[in-house]
PDB file of N, CA and C in Angstrom:
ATOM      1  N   UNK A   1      34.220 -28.899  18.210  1.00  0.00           N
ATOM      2  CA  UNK A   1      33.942 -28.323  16.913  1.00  0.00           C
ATOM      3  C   UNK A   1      32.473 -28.571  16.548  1.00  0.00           C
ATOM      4  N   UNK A   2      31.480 -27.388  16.041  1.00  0.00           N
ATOM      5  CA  UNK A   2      30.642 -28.374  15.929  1.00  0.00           C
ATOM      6  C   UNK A   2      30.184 -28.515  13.791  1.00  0.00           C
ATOM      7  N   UNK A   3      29.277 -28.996  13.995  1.00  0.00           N
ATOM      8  CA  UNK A   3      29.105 -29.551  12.570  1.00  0.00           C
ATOM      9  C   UNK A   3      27.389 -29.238  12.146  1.00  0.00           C
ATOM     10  N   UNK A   4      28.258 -28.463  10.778  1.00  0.00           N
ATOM     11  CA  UNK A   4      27.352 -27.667  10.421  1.00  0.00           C
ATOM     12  C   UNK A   4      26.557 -28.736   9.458  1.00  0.00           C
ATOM     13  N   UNK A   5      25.070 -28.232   9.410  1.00  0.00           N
ATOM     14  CA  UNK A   5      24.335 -28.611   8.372  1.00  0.00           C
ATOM     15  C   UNK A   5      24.538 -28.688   7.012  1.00  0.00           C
ATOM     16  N   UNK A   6      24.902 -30.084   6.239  1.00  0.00           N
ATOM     17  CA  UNK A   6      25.414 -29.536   4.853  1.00  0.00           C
ATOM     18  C   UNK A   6      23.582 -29.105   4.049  1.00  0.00           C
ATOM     19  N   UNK A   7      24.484 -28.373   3.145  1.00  0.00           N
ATOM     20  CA  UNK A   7      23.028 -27.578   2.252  1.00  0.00           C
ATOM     21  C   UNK A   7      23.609 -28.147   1.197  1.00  0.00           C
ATOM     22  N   UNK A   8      22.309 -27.962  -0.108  1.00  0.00           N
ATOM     23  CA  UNK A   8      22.793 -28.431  -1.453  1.00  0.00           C
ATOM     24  C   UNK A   8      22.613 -26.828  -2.261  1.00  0.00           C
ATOM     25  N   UNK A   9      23.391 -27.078  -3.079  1.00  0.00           N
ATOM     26  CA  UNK A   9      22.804 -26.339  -4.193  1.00  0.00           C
ATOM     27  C   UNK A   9      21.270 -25.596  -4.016  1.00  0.00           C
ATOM     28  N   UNK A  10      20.468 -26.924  -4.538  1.00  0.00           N
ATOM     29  CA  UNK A  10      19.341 -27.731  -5.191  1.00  0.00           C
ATOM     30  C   UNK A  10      18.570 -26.437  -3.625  1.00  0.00           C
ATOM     31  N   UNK A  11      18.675 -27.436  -2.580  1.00  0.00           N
ATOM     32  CA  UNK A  11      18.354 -26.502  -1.262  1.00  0.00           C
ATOM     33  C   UNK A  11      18.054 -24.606  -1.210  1.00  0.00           C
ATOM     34  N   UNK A  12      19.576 -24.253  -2.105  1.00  0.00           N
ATOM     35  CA  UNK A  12      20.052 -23.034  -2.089  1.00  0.00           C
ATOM     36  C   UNK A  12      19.240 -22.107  -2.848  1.00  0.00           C
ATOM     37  N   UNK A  13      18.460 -22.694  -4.174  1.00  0.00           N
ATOM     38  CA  UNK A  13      17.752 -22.083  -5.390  1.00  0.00           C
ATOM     39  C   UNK A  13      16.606 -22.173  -4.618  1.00  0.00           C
ATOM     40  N   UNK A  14      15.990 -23.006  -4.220  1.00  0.00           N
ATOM     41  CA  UNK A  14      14.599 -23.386  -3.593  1.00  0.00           C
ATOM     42  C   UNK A  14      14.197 -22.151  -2.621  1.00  0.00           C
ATOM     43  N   UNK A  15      15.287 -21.977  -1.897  1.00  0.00           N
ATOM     44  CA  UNK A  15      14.770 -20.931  -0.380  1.00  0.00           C
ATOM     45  C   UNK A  15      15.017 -19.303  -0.893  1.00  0.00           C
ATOM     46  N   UNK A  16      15.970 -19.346  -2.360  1.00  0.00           N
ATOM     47  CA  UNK A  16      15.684 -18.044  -2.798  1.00  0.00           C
ATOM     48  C   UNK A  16      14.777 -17.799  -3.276  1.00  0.00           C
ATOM     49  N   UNK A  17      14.281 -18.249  -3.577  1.00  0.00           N
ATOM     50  CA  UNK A  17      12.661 -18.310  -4.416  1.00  0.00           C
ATOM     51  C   UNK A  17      11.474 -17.352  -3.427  1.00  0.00           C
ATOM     52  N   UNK A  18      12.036 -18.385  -2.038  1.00  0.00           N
ATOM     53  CA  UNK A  18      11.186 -17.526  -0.885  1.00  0.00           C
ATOM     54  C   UNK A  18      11.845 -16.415  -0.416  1.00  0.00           C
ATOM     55  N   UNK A  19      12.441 -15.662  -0.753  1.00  0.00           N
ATOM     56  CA  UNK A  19      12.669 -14.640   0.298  1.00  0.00           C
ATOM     57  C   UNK A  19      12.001 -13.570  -0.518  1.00  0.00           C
ATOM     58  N   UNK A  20      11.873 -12.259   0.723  1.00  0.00           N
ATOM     59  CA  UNK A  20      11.287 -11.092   0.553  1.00  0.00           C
ATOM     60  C   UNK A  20      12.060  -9.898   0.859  1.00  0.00           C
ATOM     61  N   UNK A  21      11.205  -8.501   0.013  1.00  0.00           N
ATOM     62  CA  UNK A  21      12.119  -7.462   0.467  1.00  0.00           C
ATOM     63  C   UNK A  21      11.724  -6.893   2.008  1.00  0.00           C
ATOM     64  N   UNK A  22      12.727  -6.598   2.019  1.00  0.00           N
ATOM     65  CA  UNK A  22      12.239  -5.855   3.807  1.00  0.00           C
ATOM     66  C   UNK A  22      12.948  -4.523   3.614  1.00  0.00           C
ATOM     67  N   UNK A  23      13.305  -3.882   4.767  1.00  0.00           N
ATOM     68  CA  UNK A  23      14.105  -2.730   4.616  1.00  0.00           C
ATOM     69  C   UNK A  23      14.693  -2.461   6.101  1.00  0.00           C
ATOM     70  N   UNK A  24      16.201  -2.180   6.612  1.00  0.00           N
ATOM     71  CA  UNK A  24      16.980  -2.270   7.277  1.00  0.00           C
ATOM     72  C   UNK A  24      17.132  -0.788   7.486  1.00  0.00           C
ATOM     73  N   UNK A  25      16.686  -0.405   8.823  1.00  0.00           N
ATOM     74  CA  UNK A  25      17.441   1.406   9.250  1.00  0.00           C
ATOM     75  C   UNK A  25      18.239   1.238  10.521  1.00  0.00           C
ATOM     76  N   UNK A  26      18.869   1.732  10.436  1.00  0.00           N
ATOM     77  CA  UNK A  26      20.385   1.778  11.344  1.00  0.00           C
ATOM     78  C   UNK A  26      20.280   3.456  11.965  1.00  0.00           C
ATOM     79  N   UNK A  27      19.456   3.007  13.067  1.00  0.00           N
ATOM     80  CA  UNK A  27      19.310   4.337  13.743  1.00  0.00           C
ATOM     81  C   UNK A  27      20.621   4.996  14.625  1.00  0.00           C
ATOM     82  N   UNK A  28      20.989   5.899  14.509  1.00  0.00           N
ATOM     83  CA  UNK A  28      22.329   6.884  14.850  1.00  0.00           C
ATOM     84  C   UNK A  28      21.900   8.044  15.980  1.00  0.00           C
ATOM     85  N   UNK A  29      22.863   8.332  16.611  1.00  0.00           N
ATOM     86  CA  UNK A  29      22.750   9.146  17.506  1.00  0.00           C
ATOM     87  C   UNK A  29      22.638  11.206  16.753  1.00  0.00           C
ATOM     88  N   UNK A  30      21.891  11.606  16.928  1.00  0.00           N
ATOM     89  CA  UNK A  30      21.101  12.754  16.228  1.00  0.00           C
ATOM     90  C   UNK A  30      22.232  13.775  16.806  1.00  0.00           C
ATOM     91  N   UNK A  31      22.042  14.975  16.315  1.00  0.00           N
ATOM     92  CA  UNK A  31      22.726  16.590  17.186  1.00  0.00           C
ATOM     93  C   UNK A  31      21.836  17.172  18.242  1.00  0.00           C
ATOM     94  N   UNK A  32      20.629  16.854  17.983  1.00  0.00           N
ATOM     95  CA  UNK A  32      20.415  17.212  19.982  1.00  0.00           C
ATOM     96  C   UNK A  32      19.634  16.856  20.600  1.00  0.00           C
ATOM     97  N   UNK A  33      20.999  15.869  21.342  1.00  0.00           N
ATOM     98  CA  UNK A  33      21.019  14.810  22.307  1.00  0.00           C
ATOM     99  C   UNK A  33      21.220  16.138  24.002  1.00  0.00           C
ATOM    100  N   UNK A  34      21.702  16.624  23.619  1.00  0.00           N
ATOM    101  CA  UNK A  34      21.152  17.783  24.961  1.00  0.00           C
ATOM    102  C   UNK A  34      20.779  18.102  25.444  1.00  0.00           C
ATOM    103  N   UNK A  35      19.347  18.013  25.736  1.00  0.00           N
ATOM    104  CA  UNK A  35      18.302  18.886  26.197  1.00  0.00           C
ATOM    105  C   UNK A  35      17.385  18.054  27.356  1.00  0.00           C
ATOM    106  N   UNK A  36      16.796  18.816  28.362  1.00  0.00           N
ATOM    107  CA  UNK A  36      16.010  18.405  29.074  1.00  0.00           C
ATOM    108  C   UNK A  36      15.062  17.031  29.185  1.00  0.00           C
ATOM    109  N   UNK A  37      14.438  17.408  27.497  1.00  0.00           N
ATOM    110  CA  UNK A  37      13.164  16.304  27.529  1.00  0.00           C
ATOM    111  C   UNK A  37      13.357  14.983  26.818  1.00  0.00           C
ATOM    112  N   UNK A  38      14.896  14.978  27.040  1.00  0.00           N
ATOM    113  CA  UNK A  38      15.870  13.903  26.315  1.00  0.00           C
ATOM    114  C   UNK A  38      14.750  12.322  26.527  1.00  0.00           C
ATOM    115  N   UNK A  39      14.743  12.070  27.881  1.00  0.00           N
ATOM    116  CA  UNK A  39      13.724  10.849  27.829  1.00  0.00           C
ATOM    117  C   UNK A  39      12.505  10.919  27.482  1.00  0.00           C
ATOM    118  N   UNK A  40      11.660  11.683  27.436  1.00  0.00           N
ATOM    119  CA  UNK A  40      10.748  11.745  27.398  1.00  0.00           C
ATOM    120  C   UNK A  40      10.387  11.715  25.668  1.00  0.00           C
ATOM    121  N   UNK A  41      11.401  12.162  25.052  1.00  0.00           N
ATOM    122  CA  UNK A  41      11.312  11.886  23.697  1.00  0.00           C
ATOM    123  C   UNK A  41      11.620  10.641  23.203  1.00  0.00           C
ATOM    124  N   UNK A  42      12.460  10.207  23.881  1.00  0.00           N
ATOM    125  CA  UNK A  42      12.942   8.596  23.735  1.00  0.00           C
ATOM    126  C   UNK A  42      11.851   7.407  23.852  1.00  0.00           C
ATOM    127  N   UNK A  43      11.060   7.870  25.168  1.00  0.00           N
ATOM    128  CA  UNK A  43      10.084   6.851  25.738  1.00  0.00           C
ATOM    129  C   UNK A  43       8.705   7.040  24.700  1.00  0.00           C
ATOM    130  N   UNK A  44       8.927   8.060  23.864  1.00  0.00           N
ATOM    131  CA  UNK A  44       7.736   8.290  23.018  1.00  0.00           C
ATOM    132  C   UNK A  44       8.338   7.688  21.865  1.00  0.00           C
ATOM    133  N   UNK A  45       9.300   7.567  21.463  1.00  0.00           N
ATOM    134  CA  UNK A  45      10.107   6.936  20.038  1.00  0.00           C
ATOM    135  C   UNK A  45      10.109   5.195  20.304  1.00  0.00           C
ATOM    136  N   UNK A  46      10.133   4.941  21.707  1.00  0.00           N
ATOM    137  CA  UNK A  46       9.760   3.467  22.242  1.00  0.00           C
ATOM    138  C   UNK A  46       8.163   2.841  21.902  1.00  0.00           C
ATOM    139  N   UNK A  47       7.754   3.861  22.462  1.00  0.00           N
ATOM    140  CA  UNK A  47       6.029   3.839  22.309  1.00  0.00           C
ATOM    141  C   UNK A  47       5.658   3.413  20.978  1.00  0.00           C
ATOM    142  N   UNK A  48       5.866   4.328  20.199  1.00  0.00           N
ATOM    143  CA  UNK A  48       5.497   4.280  18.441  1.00  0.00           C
ATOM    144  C   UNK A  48       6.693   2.625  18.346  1.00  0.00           C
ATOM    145  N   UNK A  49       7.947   2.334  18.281  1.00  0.00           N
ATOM    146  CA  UNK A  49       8.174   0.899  17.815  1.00  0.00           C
ATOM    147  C   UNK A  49       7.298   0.184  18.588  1.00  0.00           C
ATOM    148  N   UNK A  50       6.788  -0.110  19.636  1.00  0.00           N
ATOM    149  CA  UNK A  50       5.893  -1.232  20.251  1.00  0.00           C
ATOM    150  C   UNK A  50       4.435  -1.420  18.705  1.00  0.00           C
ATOM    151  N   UNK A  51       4.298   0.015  18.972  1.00  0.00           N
ATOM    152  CA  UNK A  51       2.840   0.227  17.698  1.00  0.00           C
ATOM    153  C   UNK A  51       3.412  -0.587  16.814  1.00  0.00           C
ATOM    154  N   UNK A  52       4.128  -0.608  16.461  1.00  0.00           N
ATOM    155  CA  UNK A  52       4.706  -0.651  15.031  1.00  0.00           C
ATOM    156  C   UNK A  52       5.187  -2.259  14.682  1.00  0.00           C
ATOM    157  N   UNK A  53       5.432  -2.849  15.738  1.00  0.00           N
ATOM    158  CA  UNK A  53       5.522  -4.085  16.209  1.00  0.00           C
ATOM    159  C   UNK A  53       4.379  -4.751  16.284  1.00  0.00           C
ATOM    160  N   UNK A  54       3.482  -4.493  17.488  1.00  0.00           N
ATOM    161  CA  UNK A  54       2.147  -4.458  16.741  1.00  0.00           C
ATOM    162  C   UNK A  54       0.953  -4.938  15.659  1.00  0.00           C
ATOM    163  N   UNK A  55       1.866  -4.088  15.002  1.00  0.00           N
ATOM    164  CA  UNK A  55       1.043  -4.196  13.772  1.00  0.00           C
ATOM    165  C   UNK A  55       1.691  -4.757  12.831  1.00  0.00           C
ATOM    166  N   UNK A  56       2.577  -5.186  12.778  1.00  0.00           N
ATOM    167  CA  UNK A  56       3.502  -6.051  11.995  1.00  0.00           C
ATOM    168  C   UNK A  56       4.419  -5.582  10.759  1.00  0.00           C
ATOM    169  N   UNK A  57       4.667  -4.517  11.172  1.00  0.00           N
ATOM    170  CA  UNK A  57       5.500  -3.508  10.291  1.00  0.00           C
ATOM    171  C   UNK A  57       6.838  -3.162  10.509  1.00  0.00           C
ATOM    172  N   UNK A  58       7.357  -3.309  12.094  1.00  0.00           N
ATOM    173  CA  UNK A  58       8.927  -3.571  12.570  1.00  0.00           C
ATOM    174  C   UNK A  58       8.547  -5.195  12.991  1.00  0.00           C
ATOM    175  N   UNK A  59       9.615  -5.411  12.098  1.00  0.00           N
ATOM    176  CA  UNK A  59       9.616  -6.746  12.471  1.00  0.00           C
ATOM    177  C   UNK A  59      10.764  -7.598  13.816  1.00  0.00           C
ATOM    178  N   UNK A  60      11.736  -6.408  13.157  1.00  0.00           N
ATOM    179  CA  UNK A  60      12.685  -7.144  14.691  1.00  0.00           C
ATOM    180  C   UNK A  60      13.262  -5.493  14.811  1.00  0.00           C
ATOM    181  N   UNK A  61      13.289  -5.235  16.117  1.00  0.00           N
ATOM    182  CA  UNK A  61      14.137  -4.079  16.792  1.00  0.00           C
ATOM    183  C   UNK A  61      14.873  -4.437  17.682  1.00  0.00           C
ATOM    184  N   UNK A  62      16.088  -3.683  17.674  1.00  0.00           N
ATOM    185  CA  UNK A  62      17.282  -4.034  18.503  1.00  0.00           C
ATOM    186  C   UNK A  62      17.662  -3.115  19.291  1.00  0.00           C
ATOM    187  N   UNK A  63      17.424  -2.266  20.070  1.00  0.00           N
ATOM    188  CA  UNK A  63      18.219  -0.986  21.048  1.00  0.00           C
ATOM    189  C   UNK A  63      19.794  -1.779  20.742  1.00  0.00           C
ATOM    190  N   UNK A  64      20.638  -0.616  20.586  1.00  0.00           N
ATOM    191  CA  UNK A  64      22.289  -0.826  21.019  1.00  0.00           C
ATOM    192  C   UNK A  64      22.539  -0.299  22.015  1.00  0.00           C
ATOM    193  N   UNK A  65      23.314  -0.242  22.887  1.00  0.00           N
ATOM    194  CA  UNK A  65      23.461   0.177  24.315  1.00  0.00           C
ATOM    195  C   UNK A  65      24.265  -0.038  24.594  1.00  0.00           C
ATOM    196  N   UNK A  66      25.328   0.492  23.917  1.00  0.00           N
ATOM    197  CA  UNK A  66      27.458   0.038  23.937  1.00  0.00           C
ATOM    198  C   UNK A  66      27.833   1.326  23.867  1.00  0.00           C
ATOM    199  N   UNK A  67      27.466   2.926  24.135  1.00  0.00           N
ATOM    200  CA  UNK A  67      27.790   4.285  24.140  1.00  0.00           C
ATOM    201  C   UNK A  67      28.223   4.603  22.850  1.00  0.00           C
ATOM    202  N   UNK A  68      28.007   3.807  22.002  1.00  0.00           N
ATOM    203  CA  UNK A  68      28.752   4.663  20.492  1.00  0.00           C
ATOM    204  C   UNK A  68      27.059   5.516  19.923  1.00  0.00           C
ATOM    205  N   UNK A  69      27.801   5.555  18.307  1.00  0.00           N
ATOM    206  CA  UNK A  69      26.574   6.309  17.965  1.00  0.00           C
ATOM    207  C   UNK A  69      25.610   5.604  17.156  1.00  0.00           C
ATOM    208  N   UNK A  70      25.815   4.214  17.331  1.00  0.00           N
ATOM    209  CA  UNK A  70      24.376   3.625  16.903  1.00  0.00           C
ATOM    210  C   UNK A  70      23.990   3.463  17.838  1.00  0.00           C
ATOM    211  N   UNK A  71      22.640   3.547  17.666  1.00  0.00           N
ATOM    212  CA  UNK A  71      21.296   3.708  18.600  1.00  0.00           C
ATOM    213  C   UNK A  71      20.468   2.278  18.343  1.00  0.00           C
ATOM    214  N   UNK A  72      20.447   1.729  17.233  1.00  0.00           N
ATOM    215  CA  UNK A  72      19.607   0.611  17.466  1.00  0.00           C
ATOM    216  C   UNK A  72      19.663   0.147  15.661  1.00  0.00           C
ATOM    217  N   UNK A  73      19.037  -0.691  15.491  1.00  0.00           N
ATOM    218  CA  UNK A  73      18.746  -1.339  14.226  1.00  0.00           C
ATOM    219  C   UNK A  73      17.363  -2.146  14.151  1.00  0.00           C
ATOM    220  N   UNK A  74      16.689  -1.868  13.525  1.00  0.00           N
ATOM    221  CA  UNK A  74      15.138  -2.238  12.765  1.00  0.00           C
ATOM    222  C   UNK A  74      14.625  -2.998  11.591  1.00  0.00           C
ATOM    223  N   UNK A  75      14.562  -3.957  11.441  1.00  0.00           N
ATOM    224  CA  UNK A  75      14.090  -4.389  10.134  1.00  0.00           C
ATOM    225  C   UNK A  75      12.245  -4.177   9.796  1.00  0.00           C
ATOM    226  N   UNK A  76      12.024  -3.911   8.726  1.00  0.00           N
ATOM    227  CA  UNK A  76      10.619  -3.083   8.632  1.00  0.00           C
ATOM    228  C   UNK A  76      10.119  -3.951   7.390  1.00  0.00           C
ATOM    229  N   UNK A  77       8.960  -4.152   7.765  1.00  0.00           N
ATOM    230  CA  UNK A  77       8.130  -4.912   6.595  1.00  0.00           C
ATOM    231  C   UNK A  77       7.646  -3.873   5.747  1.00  0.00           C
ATOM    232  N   UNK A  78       8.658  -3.431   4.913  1.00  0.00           N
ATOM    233  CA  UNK A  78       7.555  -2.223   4.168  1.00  0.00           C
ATOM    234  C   UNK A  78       8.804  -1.570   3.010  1.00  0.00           C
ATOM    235  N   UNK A  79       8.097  -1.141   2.450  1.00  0.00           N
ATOM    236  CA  UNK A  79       9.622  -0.109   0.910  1.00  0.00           C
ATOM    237  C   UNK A  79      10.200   1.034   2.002  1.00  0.00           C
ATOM    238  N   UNK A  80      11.060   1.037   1.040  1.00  0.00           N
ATOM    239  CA  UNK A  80      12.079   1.952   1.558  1.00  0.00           C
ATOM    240  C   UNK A  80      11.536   3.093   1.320  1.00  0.00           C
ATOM    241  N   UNK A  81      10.519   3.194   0.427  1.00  0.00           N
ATOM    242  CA  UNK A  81       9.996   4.436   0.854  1.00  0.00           C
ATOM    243  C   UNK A  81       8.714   4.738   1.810  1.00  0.00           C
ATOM    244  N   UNK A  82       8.249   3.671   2.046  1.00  0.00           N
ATOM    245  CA  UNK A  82       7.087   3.676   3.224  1.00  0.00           C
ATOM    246  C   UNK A  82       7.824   3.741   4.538  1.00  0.00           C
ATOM    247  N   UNK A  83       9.475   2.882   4.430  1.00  0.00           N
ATOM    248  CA  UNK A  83       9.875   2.835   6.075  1.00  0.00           C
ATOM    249  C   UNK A  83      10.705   4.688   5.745  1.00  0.00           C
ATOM    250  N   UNK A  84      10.165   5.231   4.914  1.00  0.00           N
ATOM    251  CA  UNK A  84      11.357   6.972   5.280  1.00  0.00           C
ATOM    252  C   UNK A  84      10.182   7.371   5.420  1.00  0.00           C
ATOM    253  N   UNK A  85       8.960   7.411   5.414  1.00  0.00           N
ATOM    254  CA  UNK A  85       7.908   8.391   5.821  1.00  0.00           C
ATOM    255  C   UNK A  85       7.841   7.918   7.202  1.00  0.00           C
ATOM    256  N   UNK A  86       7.812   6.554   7.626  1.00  0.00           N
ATOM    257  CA  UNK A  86       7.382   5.604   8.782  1.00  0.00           C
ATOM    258  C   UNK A  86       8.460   6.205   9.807  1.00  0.00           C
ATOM    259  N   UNK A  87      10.157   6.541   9.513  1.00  0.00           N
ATOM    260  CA  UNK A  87      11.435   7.063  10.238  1.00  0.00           C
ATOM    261  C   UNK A  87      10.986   9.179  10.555  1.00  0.00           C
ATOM    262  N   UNK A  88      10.667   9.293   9.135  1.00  0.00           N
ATOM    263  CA  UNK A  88      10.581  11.132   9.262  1.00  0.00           C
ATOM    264  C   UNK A  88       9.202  11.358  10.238  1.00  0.00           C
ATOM    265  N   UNK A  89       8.639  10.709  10.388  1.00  0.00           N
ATOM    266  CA  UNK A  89       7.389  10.494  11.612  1.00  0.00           C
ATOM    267  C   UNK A  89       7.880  10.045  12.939  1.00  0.00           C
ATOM    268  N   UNK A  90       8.982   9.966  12.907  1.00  0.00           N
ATOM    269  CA  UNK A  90       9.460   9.199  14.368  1.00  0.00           C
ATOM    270  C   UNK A  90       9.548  10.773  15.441  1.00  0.00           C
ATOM    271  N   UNK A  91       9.175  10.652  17.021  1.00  0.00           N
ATOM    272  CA  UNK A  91       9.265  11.593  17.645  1.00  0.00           C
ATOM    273  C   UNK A  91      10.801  12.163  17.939  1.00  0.00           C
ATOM    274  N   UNK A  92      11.780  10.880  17.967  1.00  0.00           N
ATOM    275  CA  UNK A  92      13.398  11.303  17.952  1.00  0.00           C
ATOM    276  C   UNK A  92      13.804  11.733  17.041  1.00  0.00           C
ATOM    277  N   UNK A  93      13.624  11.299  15.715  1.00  0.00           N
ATOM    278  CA  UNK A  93      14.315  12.049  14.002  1.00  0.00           C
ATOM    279  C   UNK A  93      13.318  13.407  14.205  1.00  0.00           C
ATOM    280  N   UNK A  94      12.246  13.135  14.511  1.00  0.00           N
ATOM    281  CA  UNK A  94      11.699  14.995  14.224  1.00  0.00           C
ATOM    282  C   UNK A  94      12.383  15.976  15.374  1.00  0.00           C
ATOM    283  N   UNK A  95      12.555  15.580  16.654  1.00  0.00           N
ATOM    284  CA  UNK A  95      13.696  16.193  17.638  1.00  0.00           C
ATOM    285  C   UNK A  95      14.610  16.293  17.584  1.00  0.00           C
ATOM    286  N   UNK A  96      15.300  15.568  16.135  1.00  0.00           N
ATOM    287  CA  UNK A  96      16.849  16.184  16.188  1.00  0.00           C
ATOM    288  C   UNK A  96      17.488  14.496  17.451  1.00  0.00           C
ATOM    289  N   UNK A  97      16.928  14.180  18.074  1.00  0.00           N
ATOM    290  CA  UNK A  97      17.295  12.960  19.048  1.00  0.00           C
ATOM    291  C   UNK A  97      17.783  12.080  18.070  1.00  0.00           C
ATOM    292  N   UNK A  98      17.577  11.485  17.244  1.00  0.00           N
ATOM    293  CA  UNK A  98      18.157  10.289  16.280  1.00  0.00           C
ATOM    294  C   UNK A  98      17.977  10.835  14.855  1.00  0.00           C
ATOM    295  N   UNK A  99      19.049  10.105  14.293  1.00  0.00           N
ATOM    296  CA  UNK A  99      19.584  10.487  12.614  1.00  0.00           C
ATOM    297  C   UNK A  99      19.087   8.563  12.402  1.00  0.00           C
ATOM    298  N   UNK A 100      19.037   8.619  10.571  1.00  0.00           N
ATOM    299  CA  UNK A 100      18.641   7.026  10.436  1.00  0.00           C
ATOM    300  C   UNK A 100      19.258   6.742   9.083  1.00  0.00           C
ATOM    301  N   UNK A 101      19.685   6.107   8.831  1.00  0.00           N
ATOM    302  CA  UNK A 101      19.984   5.028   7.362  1.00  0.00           C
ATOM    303  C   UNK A 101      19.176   3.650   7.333  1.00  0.00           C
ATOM    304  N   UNK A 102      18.740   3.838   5.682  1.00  0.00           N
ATOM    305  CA  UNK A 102      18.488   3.288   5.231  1.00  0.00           C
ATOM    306  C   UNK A 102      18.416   2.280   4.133  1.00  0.00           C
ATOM    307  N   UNK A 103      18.768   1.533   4.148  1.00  0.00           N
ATOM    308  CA  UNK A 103      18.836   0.438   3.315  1.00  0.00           C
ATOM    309  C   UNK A 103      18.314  -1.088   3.121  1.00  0.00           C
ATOM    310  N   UNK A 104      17.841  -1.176   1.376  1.00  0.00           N
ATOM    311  CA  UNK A 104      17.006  -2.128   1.332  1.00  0.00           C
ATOM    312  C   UNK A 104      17.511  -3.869   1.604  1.00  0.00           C
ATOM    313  N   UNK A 105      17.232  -4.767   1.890  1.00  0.00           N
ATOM    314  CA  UNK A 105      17.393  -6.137   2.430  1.00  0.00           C
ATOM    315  C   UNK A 105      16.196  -7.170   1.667  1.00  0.00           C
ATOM    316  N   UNK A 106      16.982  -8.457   1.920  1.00  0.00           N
ATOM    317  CA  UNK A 106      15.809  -9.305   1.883  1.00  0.00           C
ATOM    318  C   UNK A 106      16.478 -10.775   2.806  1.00  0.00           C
ATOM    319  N   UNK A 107      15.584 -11.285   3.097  1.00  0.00           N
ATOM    320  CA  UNK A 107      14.822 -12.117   4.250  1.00  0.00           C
ATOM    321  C   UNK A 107      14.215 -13.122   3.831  1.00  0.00           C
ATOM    322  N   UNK A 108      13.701 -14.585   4.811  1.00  0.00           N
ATOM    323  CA  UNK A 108      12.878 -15.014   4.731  1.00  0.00           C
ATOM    324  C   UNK A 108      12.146 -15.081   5.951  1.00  0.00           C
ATOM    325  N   UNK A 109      10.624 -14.853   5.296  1.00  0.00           N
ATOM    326  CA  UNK A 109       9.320 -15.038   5.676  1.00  0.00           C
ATOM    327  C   UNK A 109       9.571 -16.168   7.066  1.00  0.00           C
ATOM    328  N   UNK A 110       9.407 -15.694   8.220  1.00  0.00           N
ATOM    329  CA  UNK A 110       9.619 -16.306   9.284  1.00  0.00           C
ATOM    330  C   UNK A 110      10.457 -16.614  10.229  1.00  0.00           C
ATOM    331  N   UNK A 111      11.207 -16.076   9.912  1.00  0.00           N
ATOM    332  CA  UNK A 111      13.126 -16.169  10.451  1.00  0.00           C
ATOM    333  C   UNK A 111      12.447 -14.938  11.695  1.00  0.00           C
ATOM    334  N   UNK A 112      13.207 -15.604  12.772  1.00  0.00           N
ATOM    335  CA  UNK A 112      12.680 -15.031  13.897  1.00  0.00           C
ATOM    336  C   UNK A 112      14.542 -14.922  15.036  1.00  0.00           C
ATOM    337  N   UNK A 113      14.155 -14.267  15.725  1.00  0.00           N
ATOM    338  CA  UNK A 113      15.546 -14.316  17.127  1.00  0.00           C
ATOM    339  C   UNK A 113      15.085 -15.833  17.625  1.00  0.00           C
ATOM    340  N   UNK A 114      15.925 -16.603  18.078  1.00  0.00           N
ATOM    341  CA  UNK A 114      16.315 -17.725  18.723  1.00  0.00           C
ATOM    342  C   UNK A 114      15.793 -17.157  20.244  1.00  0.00           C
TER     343      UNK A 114
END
């Protein structure tokens, strides 16, 4: 069994203090997924998250890769309305290759993957 860290209260108010907004898109599999230049649109929708990573604006990206119709999940340092101009600019949402939701989150400043 193992044994969790007790927290206080006191702890609990303190670290809300720090957190921030971020914004969460839950990228989906689009209507056309059909076509020829299927990778080639993909490897360009890869390209732009590296940028975007980068520059410190996706903060964590996840590819899904279990055949359903999520495609991946993103957390974005930016409003929900900077990450829908940042998504309607993507080379897959403008191809019809990926659909996206969006919704706002908050975080703390530094929380990283293990």
């Amino acid at each position: 069994m193992t044994i969790m860290t007790a927290i206080t209260g006191e702890f609990m108010r303190e670290m809300m203090t720090r957190s921030k907004d971020y914004t969460l898109v839950i990228l989906k599999t689009g209507p056309r997924t059909e076509r020829p230049d299927l990778k080639e649109i993909v490897w360009e929708h890869a390209r732009r998250n590296f940028a975007l990573r980068a520059e410190g604006i996706l903060c964590i990206v996840c590819p899904v890769r279990d055949g359903g119709d999520i495609n991946g999940i993103g957390i974005f340092n930016a409003s929900v309305e900077e990450t829908k101009k940042i998504m309607d600019g993507d080379p897959g949402v403008m191809e019809g290759v990926f659909m996206y939701e969006i919704h706002p989150t908050r975080s703390f400043p530094g929380d990283a993957l293990p």
